[in-house]
C-alpha atoms as a PDB file:
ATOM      1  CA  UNK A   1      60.446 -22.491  44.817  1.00  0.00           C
ATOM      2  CA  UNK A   2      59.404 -23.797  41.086  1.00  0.00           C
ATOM      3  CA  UNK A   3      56.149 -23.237  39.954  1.00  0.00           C
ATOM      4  CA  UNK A   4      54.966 -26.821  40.280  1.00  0.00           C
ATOM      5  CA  UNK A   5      56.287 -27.152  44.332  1.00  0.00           C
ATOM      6  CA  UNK A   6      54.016 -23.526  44.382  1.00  0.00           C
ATOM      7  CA  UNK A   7      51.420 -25.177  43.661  1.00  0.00           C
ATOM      8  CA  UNK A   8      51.568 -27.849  46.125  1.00  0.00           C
ATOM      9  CA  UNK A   9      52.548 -26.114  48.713  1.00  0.00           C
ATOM     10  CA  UNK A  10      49.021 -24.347  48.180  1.00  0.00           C
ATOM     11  CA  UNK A  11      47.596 -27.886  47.335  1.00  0.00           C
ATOM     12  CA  UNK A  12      48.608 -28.664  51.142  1.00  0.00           C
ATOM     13  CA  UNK A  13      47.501 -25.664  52.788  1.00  0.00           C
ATOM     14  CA  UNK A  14      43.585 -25.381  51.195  1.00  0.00           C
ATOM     15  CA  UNK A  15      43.538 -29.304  52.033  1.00  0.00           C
ATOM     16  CA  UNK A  16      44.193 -28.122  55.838  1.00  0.00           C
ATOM     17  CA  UNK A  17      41.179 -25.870  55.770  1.00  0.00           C
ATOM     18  CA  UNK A  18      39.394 -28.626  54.208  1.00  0.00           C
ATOM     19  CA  UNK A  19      38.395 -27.614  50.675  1.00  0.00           C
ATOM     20  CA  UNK A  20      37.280 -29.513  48.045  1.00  0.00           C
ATOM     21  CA  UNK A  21      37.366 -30.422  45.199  1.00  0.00           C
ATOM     22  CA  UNK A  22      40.943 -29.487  44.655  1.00  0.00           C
ATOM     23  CA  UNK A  23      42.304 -29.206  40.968  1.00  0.00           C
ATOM     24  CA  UNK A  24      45.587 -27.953  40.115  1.00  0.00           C
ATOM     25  CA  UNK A  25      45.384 -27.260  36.284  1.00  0.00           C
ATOM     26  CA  UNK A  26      48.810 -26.634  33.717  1.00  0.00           C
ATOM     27  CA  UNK A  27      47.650 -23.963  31.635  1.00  0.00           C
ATOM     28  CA  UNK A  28      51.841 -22.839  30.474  1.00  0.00           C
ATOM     29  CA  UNK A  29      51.241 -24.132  26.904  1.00  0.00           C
ATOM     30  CA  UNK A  30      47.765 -22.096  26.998  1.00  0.00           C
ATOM     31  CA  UNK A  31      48.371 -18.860  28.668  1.00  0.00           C
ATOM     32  CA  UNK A  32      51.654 -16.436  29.087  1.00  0.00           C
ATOM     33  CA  UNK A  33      49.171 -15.563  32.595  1.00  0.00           C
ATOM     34  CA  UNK A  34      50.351 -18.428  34.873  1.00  0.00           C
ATOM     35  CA  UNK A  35      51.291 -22.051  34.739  1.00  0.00           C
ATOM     36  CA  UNK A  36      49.108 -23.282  37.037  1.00  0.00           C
ATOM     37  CA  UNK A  37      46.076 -23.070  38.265  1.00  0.00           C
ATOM     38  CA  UNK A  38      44.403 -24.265  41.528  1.00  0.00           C
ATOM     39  CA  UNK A  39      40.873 -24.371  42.172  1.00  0.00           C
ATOM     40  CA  UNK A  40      39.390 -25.395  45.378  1.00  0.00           C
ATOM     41  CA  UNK A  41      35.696 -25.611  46.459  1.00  0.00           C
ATOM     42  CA  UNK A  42      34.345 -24.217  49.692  1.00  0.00           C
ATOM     43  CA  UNK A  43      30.667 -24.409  51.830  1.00  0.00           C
ATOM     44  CA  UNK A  44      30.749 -20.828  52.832  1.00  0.00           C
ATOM     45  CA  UNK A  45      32.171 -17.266  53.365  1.00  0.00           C
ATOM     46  CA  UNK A  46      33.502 -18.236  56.333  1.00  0.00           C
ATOM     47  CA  UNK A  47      35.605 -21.626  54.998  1.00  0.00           C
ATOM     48  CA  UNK A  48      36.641 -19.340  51.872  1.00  0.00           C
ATOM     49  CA  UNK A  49      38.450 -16.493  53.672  1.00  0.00           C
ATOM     50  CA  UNK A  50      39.890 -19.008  55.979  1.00  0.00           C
ATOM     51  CA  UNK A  51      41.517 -21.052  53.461  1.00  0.00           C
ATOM     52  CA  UNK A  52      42.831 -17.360  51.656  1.00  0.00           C
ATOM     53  CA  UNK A  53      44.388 -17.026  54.908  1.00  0.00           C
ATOM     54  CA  UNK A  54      45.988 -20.633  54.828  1.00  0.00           C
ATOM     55  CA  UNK A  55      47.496 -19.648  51.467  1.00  0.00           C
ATOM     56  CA  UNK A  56      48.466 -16.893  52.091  1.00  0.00           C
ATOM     57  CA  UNK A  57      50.016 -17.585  55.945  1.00  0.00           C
ATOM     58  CA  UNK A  58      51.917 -20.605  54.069  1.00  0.00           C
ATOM     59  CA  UNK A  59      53.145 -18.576  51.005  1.00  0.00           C
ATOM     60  CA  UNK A  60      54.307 -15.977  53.137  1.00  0.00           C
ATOM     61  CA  UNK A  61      56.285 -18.498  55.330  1.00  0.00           C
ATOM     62  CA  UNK A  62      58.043 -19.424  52.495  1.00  0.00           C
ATOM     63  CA  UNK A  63      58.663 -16.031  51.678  1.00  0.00           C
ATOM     64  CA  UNK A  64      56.037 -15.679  48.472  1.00  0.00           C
ATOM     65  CA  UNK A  65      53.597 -12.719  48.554  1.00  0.00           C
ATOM     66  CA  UNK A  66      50.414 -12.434  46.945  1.00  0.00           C
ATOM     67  CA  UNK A  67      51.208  -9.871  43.711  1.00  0.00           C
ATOM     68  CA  UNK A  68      47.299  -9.689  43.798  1.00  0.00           C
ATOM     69  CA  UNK A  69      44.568 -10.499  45.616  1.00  0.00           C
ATOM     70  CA  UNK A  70      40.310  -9.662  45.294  1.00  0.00           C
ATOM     71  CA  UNK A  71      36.770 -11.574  46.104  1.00  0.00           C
ATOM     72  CA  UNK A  72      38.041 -11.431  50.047  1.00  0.00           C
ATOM     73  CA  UNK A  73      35.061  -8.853  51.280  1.00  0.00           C
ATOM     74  CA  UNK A  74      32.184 -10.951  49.704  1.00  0.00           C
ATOM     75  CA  UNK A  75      33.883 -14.440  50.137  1.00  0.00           C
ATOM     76  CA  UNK A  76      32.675 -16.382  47.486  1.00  0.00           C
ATOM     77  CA  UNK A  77      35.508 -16.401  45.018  1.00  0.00           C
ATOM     78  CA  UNK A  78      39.004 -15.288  45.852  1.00  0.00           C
ATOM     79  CA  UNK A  79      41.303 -14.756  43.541  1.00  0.00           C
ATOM     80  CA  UNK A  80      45.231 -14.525  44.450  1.00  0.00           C
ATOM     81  CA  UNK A  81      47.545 -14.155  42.196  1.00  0.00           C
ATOM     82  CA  UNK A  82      50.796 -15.602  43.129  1.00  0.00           C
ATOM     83  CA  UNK A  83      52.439 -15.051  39.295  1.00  0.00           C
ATOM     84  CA  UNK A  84      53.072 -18.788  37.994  1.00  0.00           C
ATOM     85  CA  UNK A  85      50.154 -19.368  40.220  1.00  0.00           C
ATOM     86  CA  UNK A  86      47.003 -18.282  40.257  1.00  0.00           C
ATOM     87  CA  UNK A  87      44.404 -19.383  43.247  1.00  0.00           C
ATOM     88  CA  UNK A  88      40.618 -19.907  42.973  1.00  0.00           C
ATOM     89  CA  UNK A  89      38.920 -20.512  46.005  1.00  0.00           C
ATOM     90  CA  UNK A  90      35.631 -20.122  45.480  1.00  0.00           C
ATOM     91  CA  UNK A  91      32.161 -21.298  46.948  1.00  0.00           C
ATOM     92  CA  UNK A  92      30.568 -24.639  45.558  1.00  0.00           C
ATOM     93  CA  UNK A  93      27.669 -22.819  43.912  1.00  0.00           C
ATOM     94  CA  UNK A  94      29.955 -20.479  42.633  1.00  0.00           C
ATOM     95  CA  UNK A  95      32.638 -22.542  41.178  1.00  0.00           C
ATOM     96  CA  UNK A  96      29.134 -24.950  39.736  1.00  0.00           C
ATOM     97  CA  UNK A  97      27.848 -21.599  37.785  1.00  0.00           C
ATOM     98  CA  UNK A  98      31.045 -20.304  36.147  1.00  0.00           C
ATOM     99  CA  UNK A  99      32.703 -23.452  35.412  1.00  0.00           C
ATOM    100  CA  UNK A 100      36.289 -22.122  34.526  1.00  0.00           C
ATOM    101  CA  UNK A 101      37.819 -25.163  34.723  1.00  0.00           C
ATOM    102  CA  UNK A 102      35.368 -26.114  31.731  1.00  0.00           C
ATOM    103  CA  UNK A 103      37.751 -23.263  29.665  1.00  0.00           C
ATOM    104  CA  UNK A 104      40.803 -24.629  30.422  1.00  0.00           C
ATOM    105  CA  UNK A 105      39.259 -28.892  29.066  1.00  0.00           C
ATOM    106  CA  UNK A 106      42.244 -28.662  26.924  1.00  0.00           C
ATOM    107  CA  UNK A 107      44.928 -28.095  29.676  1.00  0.00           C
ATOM    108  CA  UNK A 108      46.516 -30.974  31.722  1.00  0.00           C
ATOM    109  CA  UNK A 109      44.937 -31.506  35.221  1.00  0.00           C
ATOM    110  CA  UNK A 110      47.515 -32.465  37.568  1.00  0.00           C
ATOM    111  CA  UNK A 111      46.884 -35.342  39.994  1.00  0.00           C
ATOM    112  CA  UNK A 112      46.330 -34.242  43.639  1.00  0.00           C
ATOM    113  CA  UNK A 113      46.931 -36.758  46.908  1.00  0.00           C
ATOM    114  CA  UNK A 114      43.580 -36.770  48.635  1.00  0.00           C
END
């Protein structure tokens, strides 16, 4: 599975759980870290573990494990680290206060189907 169907396939499975606000971000000509990003808004603990679990159910299914994964006990940002992707599912007043899609204004946002 390429990088870009990765994504997607994680695009599909947070829109499932219903998050928000979903931005898949090309960071390869930016970062040697990942070549995507995807960031995806939540309205509480509950709705961010559950859409971890969606990513993580479907990633496994397709035989991709999480290298790394951390935020899960508090729920309100979860990071999982999938190598050429890298998750953010974080709560909306979370994702509002740190912005990090504000450090990455110089990467190319890639068009989701909402």
């Amino acid at each position: 599975m390429t990088a870009n169907e990765k994504s997607q396939a994680v695009v599909k499975a947070l829109e499932d759980k219903k998050a928000s606000n979903i931005e898949v971000i090309d960071v390869k000509e930016r970062t040697s870290l990942s070549e995507y990003f995807v960031i995806a808004s939540c309205q509480s603990t509950v709705q961010v573990r559950a859409c971890a679990d969606e990513v993580e159910e479907q990633l496994e299914k397709a035989g991709i494990d999480v290298r790394h994964k951390e935020g899960y006990s508090t729920g309100s940002w979860v990071l999982m680290d999938y190598g050429d992707v890298v998750v953010h599912v974080m709560q909306q007043e979370m994702r509002e206060f740190y912005g990090i899609e504000r450090l990455w204004d110089d990467a190319g946002k890639i068009l989701t189907e909402e």
